[in-house]
C-alpha atoms as a PDB file:
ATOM      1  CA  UNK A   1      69.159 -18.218 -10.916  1.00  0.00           C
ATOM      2  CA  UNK A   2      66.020 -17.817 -13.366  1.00  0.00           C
ATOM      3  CA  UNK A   3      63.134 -16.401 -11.173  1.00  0.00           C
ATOM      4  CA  UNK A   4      60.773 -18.652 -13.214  1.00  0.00           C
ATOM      5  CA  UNK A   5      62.582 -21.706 -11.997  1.00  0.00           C
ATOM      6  CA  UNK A   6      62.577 -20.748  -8.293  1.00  0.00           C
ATOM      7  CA  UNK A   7      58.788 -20.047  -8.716  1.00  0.00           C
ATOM      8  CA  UNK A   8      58.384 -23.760 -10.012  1.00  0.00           C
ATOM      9  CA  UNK A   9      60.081 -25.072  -7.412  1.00  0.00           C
ATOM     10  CA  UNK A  10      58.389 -22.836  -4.322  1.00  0.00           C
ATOM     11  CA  UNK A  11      55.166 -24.629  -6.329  1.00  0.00           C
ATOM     12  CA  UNK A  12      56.832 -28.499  -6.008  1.00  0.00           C
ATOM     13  CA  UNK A  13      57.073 -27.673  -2.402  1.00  0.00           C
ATOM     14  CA  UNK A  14      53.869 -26.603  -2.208  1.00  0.00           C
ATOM     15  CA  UNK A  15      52.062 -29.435  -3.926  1.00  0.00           C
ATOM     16  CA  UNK A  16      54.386 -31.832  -1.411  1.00  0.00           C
ATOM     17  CA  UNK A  17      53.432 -29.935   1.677  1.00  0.00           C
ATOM     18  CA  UNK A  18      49.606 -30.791   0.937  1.00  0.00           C
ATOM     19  CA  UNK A  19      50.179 -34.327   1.269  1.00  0.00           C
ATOM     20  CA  UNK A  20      51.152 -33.588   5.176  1.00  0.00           C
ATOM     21  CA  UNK A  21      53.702 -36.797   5.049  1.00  0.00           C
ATOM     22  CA  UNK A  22      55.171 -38.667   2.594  1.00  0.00           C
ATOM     23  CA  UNK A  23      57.817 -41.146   1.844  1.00  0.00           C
ATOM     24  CA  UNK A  24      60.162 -40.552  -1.079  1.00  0.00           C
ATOM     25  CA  UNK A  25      61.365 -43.380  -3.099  1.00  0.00           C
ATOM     26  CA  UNK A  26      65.244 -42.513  -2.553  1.00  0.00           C
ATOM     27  CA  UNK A  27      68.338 -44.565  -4.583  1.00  0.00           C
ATOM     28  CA  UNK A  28      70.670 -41.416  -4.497  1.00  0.00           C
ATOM     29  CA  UNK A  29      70.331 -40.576  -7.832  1.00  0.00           C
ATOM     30  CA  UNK A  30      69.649 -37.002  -9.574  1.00  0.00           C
ATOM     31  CA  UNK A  31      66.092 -36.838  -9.299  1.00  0.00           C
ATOM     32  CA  UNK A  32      65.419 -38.908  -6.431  1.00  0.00           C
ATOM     33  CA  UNK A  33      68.019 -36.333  -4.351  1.00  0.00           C
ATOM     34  CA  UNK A  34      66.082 -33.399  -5.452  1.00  0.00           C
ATOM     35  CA  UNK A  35      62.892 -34.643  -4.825  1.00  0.00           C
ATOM     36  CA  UNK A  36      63.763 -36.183  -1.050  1.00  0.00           C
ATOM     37  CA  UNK A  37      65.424 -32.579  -0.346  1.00  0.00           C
ATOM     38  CA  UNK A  38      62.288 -30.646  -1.794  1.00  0.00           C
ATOM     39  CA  UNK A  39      60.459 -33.199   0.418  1.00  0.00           C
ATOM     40  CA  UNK A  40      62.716 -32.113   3.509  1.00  0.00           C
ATOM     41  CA  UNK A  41      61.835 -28.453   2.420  1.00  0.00           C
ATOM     42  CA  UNK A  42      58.668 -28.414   2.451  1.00  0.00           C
ATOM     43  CA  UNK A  43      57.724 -31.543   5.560  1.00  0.00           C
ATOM     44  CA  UNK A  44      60.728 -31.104   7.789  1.00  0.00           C
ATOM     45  CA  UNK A  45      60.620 -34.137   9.837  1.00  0.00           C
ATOM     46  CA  UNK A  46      57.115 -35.703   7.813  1.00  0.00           C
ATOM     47  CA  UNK A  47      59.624 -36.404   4.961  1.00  0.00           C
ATOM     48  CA  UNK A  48      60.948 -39.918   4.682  1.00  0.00           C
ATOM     49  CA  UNK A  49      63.041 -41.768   2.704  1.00  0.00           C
ATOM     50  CA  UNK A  50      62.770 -45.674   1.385  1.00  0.00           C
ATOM     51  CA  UNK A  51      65.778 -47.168  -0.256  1.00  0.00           C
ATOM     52  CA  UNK A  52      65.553 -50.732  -1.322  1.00  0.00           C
ATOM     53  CA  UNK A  53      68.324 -52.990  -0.971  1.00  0.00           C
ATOM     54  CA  UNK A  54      68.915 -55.524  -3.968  1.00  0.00           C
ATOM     55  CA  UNK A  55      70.860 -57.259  -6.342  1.00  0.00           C
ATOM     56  CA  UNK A  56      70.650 -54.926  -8.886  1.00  0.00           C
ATOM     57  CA  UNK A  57      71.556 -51.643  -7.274  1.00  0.00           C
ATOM     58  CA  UNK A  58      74.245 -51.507  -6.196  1.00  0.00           C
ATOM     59  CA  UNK A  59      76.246 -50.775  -3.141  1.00  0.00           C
ATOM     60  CA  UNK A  60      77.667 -47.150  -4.110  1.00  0.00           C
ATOM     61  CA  UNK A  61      74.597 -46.141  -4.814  1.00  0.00           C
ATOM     62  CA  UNK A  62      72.950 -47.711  -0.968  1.00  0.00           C
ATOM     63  CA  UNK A  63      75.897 -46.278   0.644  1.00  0.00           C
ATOM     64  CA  UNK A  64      75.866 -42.387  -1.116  1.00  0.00           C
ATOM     65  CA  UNK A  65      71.904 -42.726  -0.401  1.00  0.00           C
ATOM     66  CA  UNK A  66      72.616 -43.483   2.947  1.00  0.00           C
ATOM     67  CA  UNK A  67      75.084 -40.581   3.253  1.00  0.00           C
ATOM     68  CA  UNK A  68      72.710 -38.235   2.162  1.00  0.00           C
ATOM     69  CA  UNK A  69      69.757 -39.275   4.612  1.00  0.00           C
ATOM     70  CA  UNK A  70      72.557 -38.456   7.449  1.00  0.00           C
ATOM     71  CA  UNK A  71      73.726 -35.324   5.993  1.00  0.00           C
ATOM     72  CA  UNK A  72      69.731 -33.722   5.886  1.00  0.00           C
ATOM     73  CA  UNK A  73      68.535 -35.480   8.613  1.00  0.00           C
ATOM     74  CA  UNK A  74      66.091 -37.199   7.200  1.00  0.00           C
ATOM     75  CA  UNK A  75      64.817 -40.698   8.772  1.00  0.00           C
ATOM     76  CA  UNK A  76      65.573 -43.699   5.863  1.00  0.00           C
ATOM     77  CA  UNK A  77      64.085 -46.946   5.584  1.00  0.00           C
ATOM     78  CA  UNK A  78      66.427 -49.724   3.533  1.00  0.00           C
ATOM     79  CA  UNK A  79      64.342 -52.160   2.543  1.00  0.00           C
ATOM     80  CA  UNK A  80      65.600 -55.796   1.811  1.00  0.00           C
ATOM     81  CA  UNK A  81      63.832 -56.551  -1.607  1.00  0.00           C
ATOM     82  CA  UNK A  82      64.793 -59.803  -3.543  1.00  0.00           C
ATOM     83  CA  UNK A  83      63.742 -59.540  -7.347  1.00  0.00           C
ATOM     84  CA  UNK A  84      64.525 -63.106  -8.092  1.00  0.00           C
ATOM     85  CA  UNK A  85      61.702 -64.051  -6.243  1.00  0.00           C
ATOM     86  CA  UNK A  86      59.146 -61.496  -8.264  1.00  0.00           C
ATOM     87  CA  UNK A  87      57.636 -63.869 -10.731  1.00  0.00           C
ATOM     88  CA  UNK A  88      58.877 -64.042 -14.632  1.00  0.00           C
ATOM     89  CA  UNK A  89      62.221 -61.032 -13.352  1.00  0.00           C
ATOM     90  CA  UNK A  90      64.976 -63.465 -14.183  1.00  0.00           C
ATOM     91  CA  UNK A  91      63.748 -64.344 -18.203  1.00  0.00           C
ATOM     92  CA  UNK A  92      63.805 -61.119 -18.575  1.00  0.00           C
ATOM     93  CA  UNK A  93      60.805 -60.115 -20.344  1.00  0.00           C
ATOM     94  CA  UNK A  94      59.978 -57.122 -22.220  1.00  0.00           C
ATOM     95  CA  UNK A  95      57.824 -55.824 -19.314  1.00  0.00           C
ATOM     96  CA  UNK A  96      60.050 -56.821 -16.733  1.00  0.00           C
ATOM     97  CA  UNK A  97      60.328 -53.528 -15.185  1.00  0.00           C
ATOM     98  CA  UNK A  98      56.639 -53.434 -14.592  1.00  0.00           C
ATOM     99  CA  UNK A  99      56.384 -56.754 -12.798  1.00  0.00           C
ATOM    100  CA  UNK A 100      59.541 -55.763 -10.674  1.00  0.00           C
ATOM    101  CA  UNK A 101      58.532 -51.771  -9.763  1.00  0.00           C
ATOM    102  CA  UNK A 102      54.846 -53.279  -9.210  1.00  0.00           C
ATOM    103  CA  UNK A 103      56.247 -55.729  -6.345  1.00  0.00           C
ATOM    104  CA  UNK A 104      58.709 -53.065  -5.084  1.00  0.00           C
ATOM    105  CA  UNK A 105      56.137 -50.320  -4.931  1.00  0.00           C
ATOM    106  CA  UNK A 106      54.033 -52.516  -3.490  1.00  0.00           C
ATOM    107  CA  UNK A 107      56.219 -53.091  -0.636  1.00  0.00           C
ATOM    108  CA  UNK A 108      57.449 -49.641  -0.335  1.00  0.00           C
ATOM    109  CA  UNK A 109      53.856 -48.709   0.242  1.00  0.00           C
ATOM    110  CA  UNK A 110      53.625 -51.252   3.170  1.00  0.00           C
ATOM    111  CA  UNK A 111      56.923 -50.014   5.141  1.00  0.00           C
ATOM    112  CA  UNK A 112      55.243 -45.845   4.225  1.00  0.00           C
ATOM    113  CA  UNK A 113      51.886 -46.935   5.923  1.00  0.00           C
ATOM    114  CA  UNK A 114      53.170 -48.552   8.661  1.00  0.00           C
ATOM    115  CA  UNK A 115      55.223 -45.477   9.324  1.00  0.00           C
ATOM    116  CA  UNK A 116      52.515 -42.675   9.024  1.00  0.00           C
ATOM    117  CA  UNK A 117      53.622 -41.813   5.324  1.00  0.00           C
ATOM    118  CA  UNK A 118      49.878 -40.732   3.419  1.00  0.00           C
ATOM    119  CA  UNK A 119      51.524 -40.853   0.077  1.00  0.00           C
ATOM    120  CA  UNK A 120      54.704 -42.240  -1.939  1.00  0.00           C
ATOM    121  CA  UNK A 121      56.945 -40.060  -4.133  1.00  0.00           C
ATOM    122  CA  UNK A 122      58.907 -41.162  -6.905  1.00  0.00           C
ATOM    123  CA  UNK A 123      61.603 -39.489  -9.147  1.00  0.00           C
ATOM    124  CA  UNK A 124      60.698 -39.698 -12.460  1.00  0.00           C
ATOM    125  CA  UNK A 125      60.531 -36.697 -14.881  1.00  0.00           C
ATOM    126  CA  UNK A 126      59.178 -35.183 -17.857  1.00  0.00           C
ATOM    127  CA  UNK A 127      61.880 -36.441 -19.981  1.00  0.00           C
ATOM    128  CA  UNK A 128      61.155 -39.727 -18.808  1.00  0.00           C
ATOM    129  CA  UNK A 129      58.093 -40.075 -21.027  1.00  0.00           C
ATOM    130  CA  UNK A 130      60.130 -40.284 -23.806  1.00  0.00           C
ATOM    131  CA  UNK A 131      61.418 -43.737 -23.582  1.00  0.00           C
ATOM    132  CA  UNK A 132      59.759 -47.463 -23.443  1.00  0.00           C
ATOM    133  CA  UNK A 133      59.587 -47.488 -19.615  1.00  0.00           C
ATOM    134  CA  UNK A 134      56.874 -49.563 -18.463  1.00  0.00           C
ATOM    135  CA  UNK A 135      57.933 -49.313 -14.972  1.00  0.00           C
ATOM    136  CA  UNK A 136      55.124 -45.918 -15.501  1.00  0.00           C
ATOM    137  CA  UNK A 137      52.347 -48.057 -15.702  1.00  0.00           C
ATOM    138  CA  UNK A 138      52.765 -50.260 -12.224  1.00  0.00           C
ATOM    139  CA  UNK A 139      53.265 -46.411 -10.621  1.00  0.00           C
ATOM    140  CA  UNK A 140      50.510 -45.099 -11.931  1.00  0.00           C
ATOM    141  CA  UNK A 141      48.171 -48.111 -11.033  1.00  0.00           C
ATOM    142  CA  UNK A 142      49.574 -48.349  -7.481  1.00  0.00           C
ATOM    143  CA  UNK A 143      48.465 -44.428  -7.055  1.00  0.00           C
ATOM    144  CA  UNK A 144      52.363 -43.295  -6.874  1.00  0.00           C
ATOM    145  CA  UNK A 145      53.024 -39.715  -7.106  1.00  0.00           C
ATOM    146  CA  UNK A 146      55.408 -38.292  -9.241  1.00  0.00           C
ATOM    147  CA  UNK A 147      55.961 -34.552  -8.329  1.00  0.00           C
ATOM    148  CA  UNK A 148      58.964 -33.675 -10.875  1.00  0.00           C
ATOM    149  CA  UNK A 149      57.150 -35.289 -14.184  1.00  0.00           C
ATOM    150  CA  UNK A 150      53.468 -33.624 -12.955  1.00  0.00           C
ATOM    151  CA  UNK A 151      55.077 -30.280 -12.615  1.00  0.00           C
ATOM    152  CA  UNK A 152      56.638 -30.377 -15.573  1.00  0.00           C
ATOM    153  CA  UNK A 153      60.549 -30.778 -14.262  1.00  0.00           C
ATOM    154  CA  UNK A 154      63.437 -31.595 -16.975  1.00  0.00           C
ATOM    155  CA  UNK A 155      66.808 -33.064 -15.946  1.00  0.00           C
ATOM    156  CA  UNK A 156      68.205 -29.887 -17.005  1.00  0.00           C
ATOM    157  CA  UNK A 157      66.207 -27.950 -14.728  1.00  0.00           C
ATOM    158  CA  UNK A 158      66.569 -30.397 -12.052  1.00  0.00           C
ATOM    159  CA  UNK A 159      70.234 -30.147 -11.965  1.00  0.00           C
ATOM    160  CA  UNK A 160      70.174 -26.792 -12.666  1.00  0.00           C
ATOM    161  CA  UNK A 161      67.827 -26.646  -8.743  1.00  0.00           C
ATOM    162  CA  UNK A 162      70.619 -29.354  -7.692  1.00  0.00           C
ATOM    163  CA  UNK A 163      73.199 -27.088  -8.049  1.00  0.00           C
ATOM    164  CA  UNK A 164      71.758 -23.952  -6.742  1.00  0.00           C
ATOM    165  CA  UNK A 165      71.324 -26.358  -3.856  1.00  0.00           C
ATOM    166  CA  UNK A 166      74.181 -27.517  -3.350  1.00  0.00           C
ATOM    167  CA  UNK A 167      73.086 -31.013  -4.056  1.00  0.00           C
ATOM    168  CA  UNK A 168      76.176 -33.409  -4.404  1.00  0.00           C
ATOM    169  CA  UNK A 169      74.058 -35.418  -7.419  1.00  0.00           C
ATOM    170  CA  UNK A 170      73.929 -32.156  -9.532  1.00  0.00           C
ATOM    171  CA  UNK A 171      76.507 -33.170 -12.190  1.00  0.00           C
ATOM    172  CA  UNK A 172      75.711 -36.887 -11.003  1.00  0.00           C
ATOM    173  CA  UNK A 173      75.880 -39.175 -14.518  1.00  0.00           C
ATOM    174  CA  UNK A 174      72.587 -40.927 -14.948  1.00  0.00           C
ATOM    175  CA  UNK A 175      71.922 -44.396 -13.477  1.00  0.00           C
ATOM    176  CA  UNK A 176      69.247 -47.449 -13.823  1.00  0.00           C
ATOM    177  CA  UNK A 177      69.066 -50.672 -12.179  1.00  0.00           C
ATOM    178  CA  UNK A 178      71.509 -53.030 -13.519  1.00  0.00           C
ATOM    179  CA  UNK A 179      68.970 -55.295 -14.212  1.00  0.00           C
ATOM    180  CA  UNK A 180      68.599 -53.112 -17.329  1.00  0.00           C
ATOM    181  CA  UNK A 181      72.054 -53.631 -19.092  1.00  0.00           C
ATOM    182  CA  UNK A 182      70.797 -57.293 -20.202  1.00  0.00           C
ATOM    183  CA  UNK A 183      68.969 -57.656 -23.928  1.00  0.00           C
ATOM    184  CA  UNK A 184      65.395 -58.873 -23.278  1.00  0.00           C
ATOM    185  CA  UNK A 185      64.908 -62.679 -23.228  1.00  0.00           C
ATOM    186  CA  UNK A 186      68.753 -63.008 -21.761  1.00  0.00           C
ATOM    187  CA  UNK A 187      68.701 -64.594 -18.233  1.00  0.00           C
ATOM    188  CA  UNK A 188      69.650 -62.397 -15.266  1.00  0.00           C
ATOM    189  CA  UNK A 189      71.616 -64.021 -12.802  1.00  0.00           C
ATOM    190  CA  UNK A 190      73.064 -62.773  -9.376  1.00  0.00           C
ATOM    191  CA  UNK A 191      76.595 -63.630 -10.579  1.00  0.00           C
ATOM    192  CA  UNK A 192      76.028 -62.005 -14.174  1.00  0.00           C
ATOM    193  CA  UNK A 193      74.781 -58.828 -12.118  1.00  0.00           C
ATOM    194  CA  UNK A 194      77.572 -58.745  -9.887  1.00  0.00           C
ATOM    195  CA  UNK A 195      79.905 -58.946 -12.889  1.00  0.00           C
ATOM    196  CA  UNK A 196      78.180 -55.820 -14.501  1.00  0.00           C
ATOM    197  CA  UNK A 197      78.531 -54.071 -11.053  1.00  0.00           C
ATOM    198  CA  UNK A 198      82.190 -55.047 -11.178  1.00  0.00           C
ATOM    199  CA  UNK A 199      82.725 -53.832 -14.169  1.00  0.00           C
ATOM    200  CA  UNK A 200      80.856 -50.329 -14.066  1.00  0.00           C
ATOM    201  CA  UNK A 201      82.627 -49.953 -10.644  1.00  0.00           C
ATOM    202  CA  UNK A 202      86.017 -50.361 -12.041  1.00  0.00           C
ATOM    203  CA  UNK A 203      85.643 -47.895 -15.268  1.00  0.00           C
ATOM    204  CA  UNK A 204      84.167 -45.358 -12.323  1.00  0.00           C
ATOM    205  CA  UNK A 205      87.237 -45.875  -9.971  1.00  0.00           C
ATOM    206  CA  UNK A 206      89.336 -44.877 -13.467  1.00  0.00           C
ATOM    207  CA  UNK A 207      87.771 -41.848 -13.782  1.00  0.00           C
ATOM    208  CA  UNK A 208      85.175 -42.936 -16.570  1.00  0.00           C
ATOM    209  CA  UNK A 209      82.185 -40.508 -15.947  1.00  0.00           C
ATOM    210  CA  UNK A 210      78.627 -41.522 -17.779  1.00  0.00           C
ATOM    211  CA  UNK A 211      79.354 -45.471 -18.277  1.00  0.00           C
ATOM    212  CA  UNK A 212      77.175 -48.464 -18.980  1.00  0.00           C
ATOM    213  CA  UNK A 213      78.560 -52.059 -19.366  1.00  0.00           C
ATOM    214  CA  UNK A 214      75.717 -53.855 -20.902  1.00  0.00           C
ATOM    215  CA  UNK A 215      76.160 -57.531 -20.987  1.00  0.00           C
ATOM    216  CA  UNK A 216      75.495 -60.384 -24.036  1.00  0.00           C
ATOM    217  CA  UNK A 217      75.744 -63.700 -23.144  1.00  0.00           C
ATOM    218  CA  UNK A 218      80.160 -63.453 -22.217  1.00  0.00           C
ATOM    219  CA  UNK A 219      80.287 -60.046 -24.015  1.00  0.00           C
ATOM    220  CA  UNK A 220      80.590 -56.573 -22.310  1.00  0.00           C
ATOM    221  CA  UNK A 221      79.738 -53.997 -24.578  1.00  0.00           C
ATOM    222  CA  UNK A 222      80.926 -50.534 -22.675  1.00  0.00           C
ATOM    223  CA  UNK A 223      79.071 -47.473 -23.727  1.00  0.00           C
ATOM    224  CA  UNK A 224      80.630 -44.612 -23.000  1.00  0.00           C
ATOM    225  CA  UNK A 225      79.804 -40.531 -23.890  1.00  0.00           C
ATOM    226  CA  UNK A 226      81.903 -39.949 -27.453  1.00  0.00           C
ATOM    227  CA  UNK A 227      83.983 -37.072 -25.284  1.00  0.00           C
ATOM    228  CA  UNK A 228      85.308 -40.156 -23.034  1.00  0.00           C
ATOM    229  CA  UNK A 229      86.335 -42.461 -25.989  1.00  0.00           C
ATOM    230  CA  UNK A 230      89.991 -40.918 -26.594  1.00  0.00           C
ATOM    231  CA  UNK A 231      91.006 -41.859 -22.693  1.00  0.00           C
ATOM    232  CA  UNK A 232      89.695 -45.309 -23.590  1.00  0.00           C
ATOM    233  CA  UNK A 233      91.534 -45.871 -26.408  1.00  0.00           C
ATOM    234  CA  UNK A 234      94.924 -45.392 -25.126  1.00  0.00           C
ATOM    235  CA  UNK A 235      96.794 -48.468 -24.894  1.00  0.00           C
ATOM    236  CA  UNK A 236      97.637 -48.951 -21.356  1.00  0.00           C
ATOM    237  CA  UNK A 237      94.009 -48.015 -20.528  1.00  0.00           C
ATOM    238  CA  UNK A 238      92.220 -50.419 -22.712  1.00  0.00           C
ATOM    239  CA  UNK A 239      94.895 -53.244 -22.068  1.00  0.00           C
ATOM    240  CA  UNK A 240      93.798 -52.955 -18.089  1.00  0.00           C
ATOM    241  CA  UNK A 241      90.030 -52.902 -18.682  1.00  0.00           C
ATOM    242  CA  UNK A 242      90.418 -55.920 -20.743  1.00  0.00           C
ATOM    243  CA  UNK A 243      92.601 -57.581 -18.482  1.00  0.00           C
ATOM    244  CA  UNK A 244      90.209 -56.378 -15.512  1.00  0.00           C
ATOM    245  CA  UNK A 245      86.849 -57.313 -17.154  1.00  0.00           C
ATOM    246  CA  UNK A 246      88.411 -60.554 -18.473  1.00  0.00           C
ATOM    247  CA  UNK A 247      88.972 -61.677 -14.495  1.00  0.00           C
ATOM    248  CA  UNK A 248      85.658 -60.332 -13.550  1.00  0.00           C
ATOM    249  CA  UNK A 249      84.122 -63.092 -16.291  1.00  0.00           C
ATOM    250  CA  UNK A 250      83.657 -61.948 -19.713  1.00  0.00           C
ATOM    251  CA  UNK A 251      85.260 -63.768 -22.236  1.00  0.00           C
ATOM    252  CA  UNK A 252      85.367 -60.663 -24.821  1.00  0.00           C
ATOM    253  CA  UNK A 253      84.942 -56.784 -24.248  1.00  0.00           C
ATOM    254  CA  UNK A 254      83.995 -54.070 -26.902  1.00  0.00           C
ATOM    255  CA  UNK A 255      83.433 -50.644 -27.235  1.00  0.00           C
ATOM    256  CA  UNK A 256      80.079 -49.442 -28.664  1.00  0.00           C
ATOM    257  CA  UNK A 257      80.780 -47.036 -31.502  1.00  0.00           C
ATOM    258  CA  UNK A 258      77.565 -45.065 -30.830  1.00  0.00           C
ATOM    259  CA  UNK A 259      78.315 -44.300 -27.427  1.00  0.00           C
ATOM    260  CA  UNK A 260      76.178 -43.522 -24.337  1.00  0.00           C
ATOM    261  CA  UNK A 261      72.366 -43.643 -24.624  1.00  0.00           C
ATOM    262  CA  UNK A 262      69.525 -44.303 -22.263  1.00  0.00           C
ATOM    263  CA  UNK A 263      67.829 -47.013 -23.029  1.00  0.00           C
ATOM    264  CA  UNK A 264      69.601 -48.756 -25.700  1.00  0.00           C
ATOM    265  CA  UNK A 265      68.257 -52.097 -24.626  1.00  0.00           C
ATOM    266  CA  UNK A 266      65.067 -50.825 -25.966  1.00  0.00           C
ATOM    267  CA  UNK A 267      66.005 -50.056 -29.599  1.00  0.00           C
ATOM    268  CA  UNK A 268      65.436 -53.490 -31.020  1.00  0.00           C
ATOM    269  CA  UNK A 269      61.578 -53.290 -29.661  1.00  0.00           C
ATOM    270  CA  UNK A 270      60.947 -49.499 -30.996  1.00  0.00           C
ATOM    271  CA  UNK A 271      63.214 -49.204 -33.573  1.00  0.00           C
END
């Protein structure tokens, strides 16, 4: 293990211990594990974790983060939050993910307070600044830290940590909130996200690693990594997931050419 890494991470812990306790936004994913377990690290028992319960994340990802909370002993707080009721979520604007993280965060830091929790943690991480997120900007006005982006952390060194670890996210495919596989200005429904969740559950339980199913109108455009295409393409496979996605409500399904990509929603508003 690179010394210089180890170093940066002895300094995460140390930036997290001076907060005395804090709650860590937790959903199970890559950087959210590594931060709660740095958290554990450095707090011990002043460490605590606040998963949010909704209709667009789904119940894998609850049950994994729940899993893990056991497994470190850390104490978790799943918190019932409803975005349909968080004004303007279901048109699905262009800054939806503000208005949603803004309400969310906003709770989160009720349930920490209550609980003794001086500051909240979240996830995010230097190569998150990349991409049209503006999620960011309700963090940063609610006064939300972000250790891993601060510090300087990159996925790659983050699962790099995750493995030294033994961290069971560290070759854990990226996620986002399914809310996020619909074009801007399409409505989100709770049946429409349930049919995404469906559908990304199924290509997962075939063996499909890094998967998105983003949804137009009756269309389910899979993206998948380029490596993964071959396995789709064979003709028993793609007869089932058409079959499969057909039942779950989609009228057509398609393969996207390009493949995988964070974010791909976003390329008709930056080009």
């Amino acid at each position: 293990m690179n010394n210089e890494l180890i170093a940066k991470y002895e300094k995460l812990k140390e930036y997290i211990a001076s907060f005395k306790s804090v709650a860590v936004a937790y959903s199970s994913g890559v950087d959210s594990t590594f931060l709660l377990y740095a958290a554990k690290e450095a707090l011990g028992d002043n460490a605590m974790a606040l998963t949010a319960t909704a209709a667009s994340f789904p119940k894998r990802e609850l049950c994994e983060a729940k899993e893990f909370c056991e497994k470190i002993g850390v104490k978790q707080f799943v918190i019932d939050f409803d975005e349909f009721k968080v004004e303007g979520f279901c048109v699905n604007p262009k800054n939806r993910c503000y208005l949603c993280k803004r309400e969310l965060f906003t709770l989160m830091g009720k349930v920490a307070l209550e609980n003794g929790a001086k500051e909240i943690l979240e996830g995010s991480n230097l190569d998150d600044e990349g991409d049209y997120r503006p999620g960011m900007m309700a963090i940063k006005e609610l006064g939300i830290k972000s250790p891993l982006r601060e510090l300087g952390f990159t996925k790659a060194e983050i699962r790099e940590l995750s493995k030294e670890f033994n961290l069971p996210t560290w070759q854990k495919p990226s996620f986002a909130c399914l809310a996020s596989r619909f074009p801007y200005g399409e409505i989100i429904t709770k049946e429409k996200l349930e049919m995404v969740e469906k559908a990304e559950e199924y290509l997962l339980d075939m063996g499909f690693k890094q998967v998105r199913v983003r949804i137009h109108s009756d269309v389910a455009r899979i993206e998948l990594t380029p490596d993964q295409f071959d396995a789709m393409m064979k003709e028993e496979t793609r007869t089932a997931v058409y079959k499969k996605l057909k039942e779950f409500g989609f009228s057509y399904v398609s393969l996207d050419l390009l493949g995988y990509r964070t974010g791909s929603m976003n390329e008709t508003i930056i080009g």
